[in-house]
N, C-alpha and C. Protein backbone atom coordinates (compact mmCIF):
# COMPACT_ATOMS: atom_id res chain seq x y z
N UNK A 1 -54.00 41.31 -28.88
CA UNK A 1 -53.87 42.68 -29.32
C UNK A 1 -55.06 43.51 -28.85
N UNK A 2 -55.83 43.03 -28.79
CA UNK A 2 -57.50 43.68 -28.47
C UNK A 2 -57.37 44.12 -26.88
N UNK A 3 -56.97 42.85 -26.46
CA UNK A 3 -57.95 42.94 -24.67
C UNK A 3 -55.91 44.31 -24.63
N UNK A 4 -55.06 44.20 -25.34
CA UNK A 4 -54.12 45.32 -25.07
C UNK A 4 -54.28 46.39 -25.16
N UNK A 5 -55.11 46.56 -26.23
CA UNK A 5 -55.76 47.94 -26.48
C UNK A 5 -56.93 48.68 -25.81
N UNK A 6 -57.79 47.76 -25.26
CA UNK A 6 -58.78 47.79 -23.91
C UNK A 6 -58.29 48.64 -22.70
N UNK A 7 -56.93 47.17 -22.23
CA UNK A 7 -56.60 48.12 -21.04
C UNK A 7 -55.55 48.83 -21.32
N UNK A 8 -54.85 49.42 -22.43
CA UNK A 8 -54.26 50.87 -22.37
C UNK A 8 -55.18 52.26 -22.51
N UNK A 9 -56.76 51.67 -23.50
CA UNK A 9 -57.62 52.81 -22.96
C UNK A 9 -57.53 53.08 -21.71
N UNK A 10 -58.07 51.74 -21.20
CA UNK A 10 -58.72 51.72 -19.74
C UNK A 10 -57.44 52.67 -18.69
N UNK A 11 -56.60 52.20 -18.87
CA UNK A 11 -55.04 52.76 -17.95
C UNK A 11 -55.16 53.91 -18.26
N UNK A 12 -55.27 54.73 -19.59
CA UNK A 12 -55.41 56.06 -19.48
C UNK A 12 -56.52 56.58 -19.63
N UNK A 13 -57.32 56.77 -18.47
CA UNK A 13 -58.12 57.44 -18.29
C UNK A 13 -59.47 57.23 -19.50
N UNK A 14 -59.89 56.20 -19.92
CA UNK A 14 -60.71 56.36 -20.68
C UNK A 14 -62.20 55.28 -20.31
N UNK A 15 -62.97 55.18 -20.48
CA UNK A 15 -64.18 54.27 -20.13
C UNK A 15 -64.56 53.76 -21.39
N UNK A 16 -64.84 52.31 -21.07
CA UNK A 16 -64.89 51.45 -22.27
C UNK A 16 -66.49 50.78 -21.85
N UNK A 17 -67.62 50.88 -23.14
CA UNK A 17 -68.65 50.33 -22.82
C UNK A 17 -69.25 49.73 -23.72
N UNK A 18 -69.17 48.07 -23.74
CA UNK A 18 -69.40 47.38 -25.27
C UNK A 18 -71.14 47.36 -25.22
N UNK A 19 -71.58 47.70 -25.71
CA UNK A 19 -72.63 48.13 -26.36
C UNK A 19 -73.68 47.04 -27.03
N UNK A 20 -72.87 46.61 -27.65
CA UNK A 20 -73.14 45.21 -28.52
C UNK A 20 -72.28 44.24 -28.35
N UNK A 21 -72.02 42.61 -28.21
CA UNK A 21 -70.67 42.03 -28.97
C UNK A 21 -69.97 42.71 -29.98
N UNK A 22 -68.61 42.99 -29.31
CA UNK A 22 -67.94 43.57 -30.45
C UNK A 22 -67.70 44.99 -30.86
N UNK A 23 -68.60 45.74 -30.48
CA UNK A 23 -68.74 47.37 -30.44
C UNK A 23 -68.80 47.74 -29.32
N UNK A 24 -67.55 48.90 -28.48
CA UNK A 24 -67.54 49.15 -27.91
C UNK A 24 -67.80 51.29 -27.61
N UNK A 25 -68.14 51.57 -26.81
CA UNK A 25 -67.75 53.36 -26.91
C UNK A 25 -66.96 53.37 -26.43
N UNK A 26 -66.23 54.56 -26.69
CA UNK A 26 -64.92 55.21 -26.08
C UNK A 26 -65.28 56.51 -25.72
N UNK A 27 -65.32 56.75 -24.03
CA UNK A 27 -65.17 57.61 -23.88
C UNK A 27 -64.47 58.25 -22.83
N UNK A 28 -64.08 59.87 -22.52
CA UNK A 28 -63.50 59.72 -21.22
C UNK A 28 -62.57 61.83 -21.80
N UNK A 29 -61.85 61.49 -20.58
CA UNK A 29 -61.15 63.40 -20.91
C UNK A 29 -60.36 63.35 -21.52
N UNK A 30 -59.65 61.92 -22.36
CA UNK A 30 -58.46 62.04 -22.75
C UNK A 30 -59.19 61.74 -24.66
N UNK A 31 -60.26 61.41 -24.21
CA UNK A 31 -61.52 60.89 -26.00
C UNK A 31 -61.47 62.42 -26.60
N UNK A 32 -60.87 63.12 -27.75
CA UNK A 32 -61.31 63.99 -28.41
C UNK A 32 -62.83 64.60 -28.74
N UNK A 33 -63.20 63.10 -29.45
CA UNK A 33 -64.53 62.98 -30.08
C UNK A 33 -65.03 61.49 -29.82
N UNK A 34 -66.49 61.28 -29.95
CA UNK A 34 -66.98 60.17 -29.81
C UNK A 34 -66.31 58.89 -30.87
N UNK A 35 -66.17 58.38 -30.18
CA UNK A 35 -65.03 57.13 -30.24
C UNK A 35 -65.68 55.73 -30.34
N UNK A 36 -65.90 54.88 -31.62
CA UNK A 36 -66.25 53.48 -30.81
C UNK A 36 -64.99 52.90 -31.76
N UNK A 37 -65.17 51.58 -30.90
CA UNK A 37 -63.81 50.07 -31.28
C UNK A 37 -64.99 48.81 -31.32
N UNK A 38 -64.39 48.28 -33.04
CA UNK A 38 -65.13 47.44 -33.45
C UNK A 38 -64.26 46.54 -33.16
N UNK A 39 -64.54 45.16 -32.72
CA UNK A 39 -63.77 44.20 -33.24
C UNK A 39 -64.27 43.09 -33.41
N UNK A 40 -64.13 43.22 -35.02
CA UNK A 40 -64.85 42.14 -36.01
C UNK A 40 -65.23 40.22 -35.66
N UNK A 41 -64.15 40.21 -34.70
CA UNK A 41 -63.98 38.43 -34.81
C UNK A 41 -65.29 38.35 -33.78
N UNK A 42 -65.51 39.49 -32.95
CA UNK A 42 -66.62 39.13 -31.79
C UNK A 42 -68.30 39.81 -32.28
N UNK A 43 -68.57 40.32 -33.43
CA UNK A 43 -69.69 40.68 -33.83
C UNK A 43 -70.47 39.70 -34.30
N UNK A 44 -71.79 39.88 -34.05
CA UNK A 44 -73.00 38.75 -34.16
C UNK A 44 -72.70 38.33 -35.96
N UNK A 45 -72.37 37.80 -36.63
CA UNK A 45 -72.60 37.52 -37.95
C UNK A 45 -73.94 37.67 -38.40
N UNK A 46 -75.12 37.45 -38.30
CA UNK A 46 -76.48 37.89 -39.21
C UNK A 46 -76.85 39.39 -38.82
N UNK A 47 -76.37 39.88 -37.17
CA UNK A 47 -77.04 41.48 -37.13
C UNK A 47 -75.47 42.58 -37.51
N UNK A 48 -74.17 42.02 -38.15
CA UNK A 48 -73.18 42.77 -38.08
C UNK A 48 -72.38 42.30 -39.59
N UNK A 49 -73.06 42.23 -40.30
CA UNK A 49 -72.48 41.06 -41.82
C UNK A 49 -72.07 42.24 -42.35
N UNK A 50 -72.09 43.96 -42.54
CA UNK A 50 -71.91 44.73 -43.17
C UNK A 50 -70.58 45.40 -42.88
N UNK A 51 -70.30 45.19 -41.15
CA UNK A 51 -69.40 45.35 -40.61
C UNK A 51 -68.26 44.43 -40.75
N UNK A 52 -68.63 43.40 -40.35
CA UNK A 52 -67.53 42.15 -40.37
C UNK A 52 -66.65 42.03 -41.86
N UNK A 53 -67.79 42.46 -42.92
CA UNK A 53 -67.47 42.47 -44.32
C UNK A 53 -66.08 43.43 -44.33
N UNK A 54 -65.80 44.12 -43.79
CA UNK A 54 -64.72 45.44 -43.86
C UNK A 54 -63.56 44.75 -42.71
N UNK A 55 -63.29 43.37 -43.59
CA UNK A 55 -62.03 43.12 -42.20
C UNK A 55 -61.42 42.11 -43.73
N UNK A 56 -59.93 41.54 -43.73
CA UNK A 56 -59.69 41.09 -44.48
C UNK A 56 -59.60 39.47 -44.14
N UNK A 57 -60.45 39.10 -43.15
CA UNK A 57 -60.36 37.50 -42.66
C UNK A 57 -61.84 36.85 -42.93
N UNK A 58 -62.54 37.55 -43.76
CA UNK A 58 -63.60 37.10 -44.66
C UNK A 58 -63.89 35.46 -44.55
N UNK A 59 -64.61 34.58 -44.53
CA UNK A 59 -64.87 33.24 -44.96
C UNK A 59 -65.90 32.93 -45.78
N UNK A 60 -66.08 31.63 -46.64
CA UNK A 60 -66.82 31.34 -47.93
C UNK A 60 -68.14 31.60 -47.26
N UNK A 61 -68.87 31.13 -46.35
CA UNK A 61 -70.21 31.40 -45.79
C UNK A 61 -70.47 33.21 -45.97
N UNK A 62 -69.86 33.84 -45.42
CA UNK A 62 -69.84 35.33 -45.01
C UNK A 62 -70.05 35.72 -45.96
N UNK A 63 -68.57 35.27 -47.04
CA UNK A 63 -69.18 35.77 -48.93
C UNK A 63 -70.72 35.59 -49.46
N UNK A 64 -70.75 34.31 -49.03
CA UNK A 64 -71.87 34.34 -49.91
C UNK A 64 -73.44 34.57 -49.14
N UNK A 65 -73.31 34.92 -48.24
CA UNK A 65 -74.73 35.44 -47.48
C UNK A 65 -74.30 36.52 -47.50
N UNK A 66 -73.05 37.74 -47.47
CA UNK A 66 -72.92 39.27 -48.34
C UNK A 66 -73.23 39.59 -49.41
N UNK A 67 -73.63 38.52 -50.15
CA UNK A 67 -73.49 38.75 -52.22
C UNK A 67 -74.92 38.55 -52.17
N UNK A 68 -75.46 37.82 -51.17
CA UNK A 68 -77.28 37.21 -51.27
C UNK A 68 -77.81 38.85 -50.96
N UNK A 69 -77.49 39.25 -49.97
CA UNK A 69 -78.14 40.64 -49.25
C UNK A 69 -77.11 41.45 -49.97
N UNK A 70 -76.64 41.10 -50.76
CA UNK A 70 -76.57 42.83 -51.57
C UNK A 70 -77.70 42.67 -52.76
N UNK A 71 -78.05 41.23 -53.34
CA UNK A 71 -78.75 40.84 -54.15
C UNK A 71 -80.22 41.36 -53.73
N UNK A 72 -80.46 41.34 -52.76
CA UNK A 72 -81.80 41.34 -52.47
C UNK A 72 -82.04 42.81 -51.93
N UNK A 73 -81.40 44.12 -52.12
CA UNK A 73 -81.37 45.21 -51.34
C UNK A 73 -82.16 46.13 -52.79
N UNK A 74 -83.69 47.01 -52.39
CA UNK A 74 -84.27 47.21 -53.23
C UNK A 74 -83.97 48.61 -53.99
N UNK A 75 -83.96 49.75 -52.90
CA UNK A 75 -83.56 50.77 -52.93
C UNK A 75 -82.06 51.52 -53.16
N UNK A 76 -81.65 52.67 -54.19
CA UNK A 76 -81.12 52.94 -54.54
C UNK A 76 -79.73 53.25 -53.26
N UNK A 77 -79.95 53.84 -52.74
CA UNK A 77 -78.97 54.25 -51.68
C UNK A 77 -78.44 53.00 -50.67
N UNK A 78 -79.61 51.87 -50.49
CA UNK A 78 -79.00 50.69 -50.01
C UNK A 78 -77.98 49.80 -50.57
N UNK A 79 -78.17 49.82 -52.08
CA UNK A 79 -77.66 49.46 -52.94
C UNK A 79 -75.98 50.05 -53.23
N UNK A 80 -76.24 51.22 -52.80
CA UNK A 80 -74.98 51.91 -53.52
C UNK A 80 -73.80 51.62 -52.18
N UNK A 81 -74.74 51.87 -51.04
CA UNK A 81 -74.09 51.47 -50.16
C UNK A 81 -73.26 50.22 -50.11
N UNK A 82 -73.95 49.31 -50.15
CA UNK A 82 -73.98 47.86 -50.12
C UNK A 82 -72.72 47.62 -50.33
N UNK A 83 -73.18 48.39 -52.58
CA UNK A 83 -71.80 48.00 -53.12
C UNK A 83 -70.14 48.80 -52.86
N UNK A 84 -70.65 49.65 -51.98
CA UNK A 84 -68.98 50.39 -51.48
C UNK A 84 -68.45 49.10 -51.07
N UNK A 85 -69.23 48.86 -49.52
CA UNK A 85 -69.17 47.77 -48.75
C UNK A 85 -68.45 46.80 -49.38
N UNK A 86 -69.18 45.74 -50.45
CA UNK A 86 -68.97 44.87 -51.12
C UNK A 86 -67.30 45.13 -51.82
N UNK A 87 -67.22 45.99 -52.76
CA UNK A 87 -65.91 46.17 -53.37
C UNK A 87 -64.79 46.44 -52.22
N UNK A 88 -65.13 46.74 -51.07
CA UNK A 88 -63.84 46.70 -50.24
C UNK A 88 -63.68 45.59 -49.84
N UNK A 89 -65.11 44.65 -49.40
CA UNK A 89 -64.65 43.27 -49.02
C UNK A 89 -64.13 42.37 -49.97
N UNK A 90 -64.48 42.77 -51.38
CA UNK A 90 -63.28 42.40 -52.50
C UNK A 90 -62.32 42.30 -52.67
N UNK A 91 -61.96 43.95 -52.29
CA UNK A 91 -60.80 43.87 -52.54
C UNK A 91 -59.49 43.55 -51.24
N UNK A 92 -60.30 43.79 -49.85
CA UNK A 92 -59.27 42.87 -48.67
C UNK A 92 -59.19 41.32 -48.87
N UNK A 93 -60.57 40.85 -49.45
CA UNK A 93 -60.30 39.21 -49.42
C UNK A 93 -60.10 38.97 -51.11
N UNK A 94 -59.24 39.45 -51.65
CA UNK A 94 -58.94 38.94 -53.17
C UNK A 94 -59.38 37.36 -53.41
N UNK A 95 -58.37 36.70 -53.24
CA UNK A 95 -57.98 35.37 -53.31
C UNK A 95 -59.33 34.41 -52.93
N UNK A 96 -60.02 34.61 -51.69
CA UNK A 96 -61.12 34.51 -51.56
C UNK A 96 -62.55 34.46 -52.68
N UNK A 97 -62.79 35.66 -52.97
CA UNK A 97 -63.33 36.35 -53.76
C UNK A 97 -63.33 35.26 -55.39
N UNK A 98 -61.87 35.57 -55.61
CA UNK A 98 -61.56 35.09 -56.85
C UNK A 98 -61.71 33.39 -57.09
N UNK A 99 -61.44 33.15 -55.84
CA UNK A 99 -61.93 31.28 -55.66
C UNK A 99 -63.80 31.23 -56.04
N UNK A 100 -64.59 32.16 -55.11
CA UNK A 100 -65.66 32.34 -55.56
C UNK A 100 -66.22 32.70 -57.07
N UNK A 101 -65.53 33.06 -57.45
CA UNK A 101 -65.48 33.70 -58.88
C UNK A 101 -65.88 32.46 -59.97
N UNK A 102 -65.11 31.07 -59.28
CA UNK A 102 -65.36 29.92 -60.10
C UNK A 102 -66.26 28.97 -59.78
N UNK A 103 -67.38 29.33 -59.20
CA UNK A 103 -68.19 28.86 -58.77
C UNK A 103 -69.16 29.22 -59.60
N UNK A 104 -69.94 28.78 -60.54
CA UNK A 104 -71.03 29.50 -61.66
C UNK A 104 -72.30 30.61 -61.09
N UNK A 105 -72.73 29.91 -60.26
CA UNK A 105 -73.98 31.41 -59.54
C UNK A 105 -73.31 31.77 -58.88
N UNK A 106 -71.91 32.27 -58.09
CA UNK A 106 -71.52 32.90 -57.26
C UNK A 106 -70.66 34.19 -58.11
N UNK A 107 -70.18 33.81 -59.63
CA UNK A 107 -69.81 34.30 -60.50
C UNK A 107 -70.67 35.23 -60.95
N UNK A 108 -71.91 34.47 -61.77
CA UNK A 108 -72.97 35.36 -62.21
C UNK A 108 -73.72 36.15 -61.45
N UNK A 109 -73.91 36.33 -59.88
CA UNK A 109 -74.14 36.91 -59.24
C UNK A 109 -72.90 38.28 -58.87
N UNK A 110 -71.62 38.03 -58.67
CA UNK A 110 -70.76 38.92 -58.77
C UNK A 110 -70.91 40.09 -59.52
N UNK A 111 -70.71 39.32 -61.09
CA UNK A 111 -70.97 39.70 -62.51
C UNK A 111 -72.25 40.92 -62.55
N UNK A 112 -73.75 40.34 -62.25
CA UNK A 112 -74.45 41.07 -61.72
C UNK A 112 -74.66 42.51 -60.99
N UNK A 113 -73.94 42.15 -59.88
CA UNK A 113 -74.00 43.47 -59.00
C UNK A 113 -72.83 44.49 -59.15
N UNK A 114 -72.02 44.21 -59.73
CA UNK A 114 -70.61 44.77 -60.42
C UNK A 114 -71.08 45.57 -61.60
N UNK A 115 -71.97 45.12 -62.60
CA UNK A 115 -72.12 45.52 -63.67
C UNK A 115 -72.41 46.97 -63.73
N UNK A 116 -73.07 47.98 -62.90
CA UNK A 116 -73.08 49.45 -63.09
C UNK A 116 -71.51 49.85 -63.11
N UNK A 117 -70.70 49.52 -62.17
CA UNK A 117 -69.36 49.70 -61.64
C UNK A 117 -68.55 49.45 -63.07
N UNK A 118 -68.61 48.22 -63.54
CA UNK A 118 -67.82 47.93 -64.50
C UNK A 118 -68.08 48.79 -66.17
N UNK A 119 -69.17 48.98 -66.44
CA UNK A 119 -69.91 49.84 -67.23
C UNK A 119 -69.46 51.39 -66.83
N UNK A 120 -69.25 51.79 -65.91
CA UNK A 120 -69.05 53.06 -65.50
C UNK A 120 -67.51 53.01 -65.76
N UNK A 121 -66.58 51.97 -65.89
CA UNK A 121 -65.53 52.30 -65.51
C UNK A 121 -64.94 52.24 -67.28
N UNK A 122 -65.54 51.32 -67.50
CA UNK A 122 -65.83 51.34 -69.37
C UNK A 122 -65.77 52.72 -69.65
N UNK A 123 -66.32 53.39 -69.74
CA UNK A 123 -67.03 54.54 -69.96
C UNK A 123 -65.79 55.39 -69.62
N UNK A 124 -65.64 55.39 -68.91
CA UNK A 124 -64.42 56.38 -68.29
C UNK A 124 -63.33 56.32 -69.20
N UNK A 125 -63.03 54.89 -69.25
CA UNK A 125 -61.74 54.76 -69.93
C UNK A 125 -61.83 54.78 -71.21
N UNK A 126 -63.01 54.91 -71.85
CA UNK A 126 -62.58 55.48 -73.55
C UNK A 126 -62.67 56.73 -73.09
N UNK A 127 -63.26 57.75 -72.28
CA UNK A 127 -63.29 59.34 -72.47
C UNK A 127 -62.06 59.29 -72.12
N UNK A 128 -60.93 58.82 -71.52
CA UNK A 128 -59.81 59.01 -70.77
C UNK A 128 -58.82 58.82 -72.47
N UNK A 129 -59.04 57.61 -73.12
CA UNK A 129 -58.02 57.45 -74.20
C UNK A 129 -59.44 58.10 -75.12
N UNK A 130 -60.54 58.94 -75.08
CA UNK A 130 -60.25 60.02 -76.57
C UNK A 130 -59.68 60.99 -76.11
N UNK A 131 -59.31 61.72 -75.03
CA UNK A 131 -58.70 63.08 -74.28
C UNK A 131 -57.32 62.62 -74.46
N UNK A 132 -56.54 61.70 -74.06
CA UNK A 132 -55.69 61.40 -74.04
C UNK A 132 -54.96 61.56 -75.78
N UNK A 133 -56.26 60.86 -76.88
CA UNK A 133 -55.68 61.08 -78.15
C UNK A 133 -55.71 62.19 -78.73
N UNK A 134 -56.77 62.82 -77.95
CA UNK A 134 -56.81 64.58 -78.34
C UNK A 134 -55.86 65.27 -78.37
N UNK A 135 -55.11 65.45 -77.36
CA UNK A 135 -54.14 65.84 -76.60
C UNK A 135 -52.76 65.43 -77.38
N UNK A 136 -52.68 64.43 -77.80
CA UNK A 136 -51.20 63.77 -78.48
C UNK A 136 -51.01 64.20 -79.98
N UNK A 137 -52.67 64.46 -79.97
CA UNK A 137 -52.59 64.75 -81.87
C UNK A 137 -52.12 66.27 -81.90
N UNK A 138 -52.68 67.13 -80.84
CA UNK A 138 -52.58 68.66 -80.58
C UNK A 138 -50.88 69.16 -80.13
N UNK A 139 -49.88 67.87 -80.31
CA UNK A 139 -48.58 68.19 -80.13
C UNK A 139 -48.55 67.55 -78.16
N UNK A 140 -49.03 66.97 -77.50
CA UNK A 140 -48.55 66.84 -76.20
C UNK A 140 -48.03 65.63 -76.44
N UNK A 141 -46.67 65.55 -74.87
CA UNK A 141 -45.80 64.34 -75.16
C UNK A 141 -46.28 63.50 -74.24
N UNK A 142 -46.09 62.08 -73.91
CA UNK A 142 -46.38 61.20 -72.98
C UNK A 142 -46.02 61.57 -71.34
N UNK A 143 -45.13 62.17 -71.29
CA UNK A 143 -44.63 63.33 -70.58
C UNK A 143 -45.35 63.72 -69.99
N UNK A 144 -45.88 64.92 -71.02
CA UNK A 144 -47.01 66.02 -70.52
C UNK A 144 -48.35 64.99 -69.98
N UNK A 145 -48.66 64.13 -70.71
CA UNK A 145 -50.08 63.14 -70.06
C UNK A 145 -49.71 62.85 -68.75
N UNK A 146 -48.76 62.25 -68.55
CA UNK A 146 -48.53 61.29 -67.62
C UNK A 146 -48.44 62.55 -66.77
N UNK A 147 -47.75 63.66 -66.78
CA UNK A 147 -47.94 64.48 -65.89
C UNK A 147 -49.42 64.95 -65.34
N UNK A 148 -49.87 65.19 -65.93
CA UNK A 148 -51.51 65.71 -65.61
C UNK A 148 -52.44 64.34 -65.19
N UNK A 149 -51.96 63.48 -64.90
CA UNK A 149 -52.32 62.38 -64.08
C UNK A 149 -53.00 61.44 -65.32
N UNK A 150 -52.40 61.00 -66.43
CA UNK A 150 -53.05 60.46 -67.18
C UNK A 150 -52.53 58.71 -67.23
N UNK A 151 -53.37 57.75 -66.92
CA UNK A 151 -52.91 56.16 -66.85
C UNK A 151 -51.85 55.74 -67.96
N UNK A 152 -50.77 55.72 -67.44
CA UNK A 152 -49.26 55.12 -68.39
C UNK A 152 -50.23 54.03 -69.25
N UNK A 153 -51.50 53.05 -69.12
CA UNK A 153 -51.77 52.28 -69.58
C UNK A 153 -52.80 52.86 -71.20
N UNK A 154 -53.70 54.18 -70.47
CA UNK A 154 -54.01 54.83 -71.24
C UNK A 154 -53.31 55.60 -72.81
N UNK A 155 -52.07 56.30 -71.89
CA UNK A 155 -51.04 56.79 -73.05
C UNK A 155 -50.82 55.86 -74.11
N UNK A 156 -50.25 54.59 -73.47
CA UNK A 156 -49.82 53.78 -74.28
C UNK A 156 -50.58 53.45 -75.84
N UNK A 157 -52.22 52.92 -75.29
CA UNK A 157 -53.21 52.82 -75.90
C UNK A 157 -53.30 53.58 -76.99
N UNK A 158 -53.15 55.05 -76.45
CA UNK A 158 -53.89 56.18 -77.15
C UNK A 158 -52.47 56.61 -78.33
N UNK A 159 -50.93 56.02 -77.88
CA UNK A 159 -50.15 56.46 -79.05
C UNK A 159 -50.21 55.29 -79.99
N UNK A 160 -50.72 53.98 -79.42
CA UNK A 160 -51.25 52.51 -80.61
C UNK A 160 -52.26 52.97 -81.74
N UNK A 161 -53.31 53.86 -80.42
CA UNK A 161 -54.51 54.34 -82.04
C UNK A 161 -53.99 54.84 -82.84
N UNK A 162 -52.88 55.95 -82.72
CA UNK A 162 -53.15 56.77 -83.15
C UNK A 162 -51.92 56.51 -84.39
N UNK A 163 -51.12 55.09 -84.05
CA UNK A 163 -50.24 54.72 -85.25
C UNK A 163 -50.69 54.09 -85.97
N UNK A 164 -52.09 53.41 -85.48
CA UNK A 164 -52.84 52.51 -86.43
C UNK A 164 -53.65 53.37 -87.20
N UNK A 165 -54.14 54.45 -86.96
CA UNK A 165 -54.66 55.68 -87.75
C UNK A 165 -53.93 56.05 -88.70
N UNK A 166 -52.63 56.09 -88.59
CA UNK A 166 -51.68 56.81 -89.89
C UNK A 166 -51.46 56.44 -90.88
C-alpha cells in the first residue's frame, strides 16, 4: 500500500524526500501545502516512540517504554502532551492496553498517569447529573435533555435521584 502511494505521488507530479526512516516531504505543483507521509512500521522506535504510538499495531515492548516516558516527563505541557498521545494509543490498541492493565506496575502506572483525566471526568459528570437534575425538577422532559446534548446515561441517573428523593 505504501511503496503505491509513493509512486502515485511520484506519477503525479510530486517529489518525495524521506527525511528520516519513515518520514517523508511532499512536495511539488500539484502539493497544496507542505505535506509529509509518515509510515509508522519504518520509524526508528527510541527517536519516533511518540509517533509510532498513533498507529493501531502497537506491541507490549512499545507500551511499556510509552507509559515509562510519559512517567518520567517533568514539565507541564510535556506531560499534557504525552497524555493526548497516550489516550489515543489507548484507545487504537484497546485489547492490548487492557491485557496490560493486568499486569500490577503496568496497571498502577496506567492508574497513575490517567488520574488528572479520570478526576476531571468525575467532576464533569456530577455537574452534568446536578444540571441535568436541575432541569427535570424545573418541568424539562428526557426529551428536552437528550436534546440539548445531555448523556441518555446521565438522564437516566438524574430521573433515579430524583425518585429516590421523593
Amino acid at each position: 500500500m505504501t511503496t503505491t502511494l509513493i509512486n502515485w505521488l511520484k506519477n503525479n507530479c510530486c517529489d518525495i524526500v524521506e527525511i528520516y526512516p519513515g518520514i517523508f516531504y511532499v512536495t511539488g505543483e500539484k502539493v497544496i501545502f507542505p505535506t509529509q507521509l509518515i509510515i509508522s512500521s519504518r520509524l526508528n522506535d527510541s527517536e519516533h516512540q511518540w509517533l509510532k504510538a498513533l498507529t493501531n499495531k502497537m506491541e507490549e515492548p512499545e507500551v511499556k517504554r510509552l507509559v515509562s516516558s510519559v512517567r518520567s516527563l517533568t514539565d507541564k505541557d510535556g506531560k499534557d502532551n504525552a497524555d493526548s498521545v497516550l489516550y489515543l494509543a489507548m484507545k487504537e490498541n484497546e485489547s492490548l492496553f487492557n491485557k496490560l492493565k493486568e499486569v500490577p506496575e503496568m496497571n498502577e502506572a496506567l492508574i497513575k498517569l490517567m488520574k488528572p483525566e479520570l478526576d476531571a471526568a468525575k467532576i464533569e459528570g456530577v455537574t452534568e447529573l446536578s444540571e441535568a437534575t436541575k432541569r427535570l425538577k424545573e418541568g424539562y422532559t428526557d426529551e428536552k435533555l437528550l436534546t440539548e446534548g445531555f448523556d441518555p446515561d446521565i438522564v437516566k441517573s438524574a430521573n433515579e435521584l430524583l425518585a429516590a428523593l421523593s
